[in-house]
Protein backbone atom coordinates (compact mmCIF):
# COMPACT_ATOMS: atom_id res chain seq x y z
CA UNK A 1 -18.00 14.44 35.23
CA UNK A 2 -18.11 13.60 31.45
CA UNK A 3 -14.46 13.07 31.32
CA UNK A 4 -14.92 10.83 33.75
CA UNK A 5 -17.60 8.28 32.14
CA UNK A 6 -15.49 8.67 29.09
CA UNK A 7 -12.25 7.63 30.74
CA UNK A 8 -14.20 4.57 32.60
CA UNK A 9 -16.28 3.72 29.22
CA UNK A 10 -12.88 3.92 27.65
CA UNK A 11 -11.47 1.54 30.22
CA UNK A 12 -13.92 -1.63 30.38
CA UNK A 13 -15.23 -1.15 26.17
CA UNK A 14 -12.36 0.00 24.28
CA UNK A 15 -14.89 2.75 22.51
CA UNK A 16 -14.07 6.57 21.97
CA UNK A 17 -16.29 9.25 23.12
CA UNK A 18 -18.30 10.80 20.21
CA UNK A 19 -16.95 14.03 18.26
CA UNK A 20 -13.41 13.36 19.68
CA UNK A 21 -11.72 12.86 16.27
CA UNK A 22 -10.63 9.26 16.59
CA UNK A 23 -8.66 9.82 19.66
CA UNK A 24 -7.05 13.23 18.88
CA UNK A 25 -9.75 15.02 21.38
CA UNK A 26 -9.00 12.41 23.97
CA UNK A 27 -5.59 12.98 24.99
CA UNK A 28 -4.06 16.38 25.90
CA UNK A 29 -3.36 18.13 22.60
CA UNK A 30 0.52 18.68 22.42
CA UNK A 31 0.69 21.69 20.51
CA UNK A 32 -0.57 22.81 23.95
CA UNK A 33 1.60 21.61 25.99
CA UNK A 34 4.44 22.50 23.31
CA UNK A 35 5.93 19.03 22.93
CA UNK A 36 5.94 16.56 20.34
CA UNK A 37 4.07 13.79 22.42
CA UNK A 38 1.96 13.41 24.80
CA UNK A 39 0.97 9.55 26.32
CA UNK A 40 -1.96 9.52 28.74
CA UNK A 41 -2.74 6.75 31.54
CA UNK A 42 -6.51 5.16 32.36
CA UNK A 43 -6.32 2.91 35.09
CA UNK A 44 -9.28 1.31 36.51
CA UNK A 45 -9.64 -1.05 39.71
CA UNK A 46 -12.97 -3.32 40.39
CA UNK A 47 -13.73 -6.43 41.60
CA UNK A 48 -14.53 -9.15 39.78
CA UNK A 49 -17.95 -10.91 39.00
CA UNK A 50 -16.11 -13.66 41.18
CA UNK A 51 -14.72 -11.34 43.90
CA UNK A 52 -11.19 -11.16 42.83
CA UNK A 53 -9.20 -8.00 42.52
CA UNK A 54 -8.41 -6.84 39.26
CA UNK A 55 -6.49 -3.73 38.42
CA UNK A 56 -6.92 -2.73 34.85
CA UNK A 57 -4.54 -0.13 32.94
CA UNK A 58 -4.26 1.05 29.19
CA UNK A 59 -1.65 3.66 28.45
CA UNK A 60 -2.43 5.94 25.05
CA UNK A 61 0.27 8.35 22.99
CA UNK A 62 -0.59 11.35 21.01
CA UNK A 63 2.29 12.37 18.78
CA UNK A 64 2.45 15.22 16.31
CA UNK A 65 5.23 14.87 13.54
CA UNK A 66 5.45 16.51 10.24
CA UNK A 67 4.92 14.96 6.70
CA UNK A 68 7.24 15.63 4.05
CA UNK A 69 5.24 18.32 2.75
CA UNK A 70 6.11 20.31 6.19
CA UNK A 71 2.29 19.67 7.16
CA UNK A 72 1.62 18.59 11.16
CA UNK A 73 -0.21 15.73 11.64
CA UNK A 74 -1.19 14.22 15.16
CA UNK A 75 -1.07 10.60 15.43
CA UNK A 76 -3.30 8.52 18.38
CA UNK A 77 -2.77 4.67 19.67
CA UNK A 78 -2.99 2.76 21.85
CA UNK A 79 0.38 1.77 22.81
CA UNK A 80 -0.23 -1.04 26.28
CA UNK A 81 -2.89 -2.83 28.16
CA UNK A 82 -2.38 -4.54 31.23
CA UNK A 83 -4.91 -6.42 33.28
CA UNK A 84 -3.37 -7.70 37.20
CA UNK A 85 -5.39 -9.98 39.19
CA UNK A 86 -5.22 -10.85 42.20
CA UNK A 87 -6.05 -14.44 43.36
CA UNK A 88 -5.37 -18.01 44.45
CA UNK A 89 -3.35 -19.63 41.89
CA UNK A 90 -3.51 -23.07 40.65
CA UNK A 91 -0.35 -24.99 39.90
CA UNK A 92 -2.13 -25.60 36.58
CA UNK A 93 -3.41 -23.24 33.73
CA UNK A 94 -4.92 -20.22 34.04
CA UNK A 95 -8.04 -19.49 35.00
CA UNK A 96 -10.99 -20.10 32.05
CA UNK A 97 -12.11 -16.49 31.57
CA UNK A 98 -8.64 -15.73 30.60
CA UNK A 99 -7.58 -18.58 28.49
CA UNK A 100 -8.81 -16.79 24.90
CA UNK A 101 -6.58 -14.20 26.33
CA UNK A 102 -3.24 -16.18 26.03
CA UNK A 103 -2.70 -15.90 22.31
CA UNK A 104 -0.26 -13.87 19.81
CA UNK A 105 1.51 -11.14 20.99
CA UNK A 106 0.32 -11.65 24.93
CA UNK A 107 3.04 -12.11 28.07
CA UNK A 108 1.69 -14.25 31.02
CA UNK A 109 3.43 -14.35 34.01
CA UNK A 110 2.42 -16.09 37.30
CA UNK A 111 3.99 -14.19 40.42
CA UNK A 112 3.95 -15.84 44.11
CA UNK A 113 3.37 -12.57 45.64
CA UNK A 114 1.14 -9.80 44.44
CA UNK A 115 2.06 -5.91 46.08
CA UNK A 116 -0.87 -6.79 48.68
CA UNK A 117 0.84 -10.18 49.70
CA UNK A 118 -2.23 -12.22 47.27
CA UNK A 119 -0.81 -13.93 44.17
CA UNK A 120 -1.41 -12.39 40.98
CA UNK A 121 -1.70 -13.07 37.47
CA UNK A 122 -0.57 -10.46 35.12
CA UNK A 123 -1.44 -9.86 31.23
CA UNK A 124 0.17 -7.47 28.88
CA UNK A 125 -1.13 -6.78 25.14
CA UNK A 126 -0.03 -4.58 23.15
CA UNK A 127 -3.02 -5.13 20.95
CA UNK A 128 -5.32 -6.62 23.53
CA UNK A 129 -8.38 -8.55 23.84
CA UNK A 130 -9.02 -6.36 26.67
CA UNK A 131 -12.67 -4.89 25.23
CA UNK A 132 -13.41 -8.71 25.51
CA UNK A 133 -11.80 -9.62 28.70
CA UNK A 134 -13.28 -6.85 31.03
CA UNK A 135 -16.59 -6.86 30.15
CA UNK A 136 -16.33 -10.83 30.72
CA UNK A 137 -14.76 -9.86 34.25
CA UNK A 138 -17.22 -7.58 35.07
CA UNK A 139 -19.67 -9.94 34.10
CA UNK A 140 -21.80 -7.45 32.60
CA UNK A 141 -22.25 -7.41 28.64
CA UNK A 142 -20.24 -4.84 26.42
CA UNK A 143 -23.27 -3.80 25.13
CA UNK A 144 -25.08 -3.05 28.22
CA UNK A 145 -21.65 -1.12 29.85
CA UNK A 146 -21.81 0.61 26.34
CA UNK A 147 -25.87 1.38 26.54
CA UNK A 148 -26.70 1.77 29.90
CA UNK A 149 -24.09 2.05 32.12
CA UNK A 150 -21.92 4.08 30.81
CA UNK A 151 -23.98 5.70 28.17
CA UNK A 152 -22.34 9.30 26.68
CA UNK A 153 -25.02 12.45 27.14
CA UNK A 154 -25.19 12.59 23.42
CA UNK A 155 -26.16 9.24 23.03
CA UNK A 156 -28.76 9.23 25.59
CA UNK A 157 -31.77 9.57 23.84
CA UNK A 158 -31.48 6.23 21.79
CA UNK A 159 -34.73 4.13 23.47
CA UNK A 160 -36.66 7.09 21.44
CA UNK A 161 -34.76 6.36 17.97
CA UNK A 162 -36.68 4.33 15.05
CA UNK A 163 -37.72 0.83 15.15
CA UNK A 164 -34.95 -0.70 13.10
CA UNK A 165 -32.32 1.08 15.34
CA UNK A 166 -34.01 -0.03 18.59
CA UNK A 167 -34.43 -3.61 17.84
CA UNK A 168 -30.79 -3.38 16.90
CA UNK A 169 -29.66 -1.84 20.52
CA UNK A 170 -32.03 -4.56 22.21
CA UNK A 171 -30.25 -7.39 20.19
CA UNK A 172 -27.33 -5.98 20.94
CA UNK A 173 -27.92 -5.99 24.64
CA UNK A 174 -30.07 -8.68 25.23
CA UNK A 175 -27.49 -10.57 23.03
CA UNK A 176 -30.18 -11.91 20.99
CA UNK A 177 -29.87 -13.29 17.35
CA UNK A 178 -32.18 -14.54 14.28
């Protein structure tokens, strides 16, 4: 069940699980497997704060390749994130939740008919604002999906840490500032 609140934490915040070596412990390791790469698939599908459909994917590669010096070395990204919502359209611009998302490097496309008959709007990043965008869709706070929601077992035990720390987390997600 932990791989699963990583994979969904993962999903809607963007953030790594602790102690999984930036993203090398995350993937299927593909010395295992005895290849030289290995991409792995989250895909997540909720409604939206407003009651839309929205199907949420990002795709991840693992690669091993050796250095000049003959030495392995395993290699993580991100490589594609894709949101898909399904909705009325407008004949005008997009939605305002997902206009910061319509910048450099992002493919918007308007279709008539979404696979379940409903229009949808589709976004592709390949470095995406997605760790904004779904938390915004969700219409929960990244810090309180982070926190509370899906909070990892090892991190669990933060509302006993020291004062400084605490008020920190609280800022964080009561979204408070000085």
């Amino acid at each position: 069940k932990t791989t699963v609140i990583e994979c969904l934490k993962m999903a809607a915040t963007g953030v790594l699980p602790p102690n999984c070596d930036k993203g090398h412990g995350f993937v299927f390791d593909p010395n295992v497997a005895g290849v030289p790469e290995v991409k792995g698939q989250i895909k997540l599908m909720f409604r939206s704060a407003a009651g839309k459909q929205v199907v949420m994917s990002r795709i991840f590669q693992l690669t091993n390749q050796r250095n000049r010096a003959g030495v392995l070395k395993t290699t993580f990204k991100q490589l594609e994130s894709l949101i898909k919502i399904f909705a009325e359209l407008d004949s005008s611009a997009a939605p305002e939740y997902l206009e910061h998302a319509m910048s450099y490097h992002t493919h918007f496309e308007r279709k008539v008919k979404g696979e379940n008959g409903a229009p949808t709007q589709t976004i592709t990043k390949k470095c995406a604002d997605m760790d904004v965008l779904i938390p915004q869709l969700m219409g929960v706070p990244k810090a309180v999906l982070e926190s509370v929601i899906f909070c990892h077992q090892e991190d669990s035990n933060w509302p006993l840490s020291d004062k400084a720390a605490l008020k920190k987390k609280f800022d964080d997600i009561f979204g408070s500032a000085r």
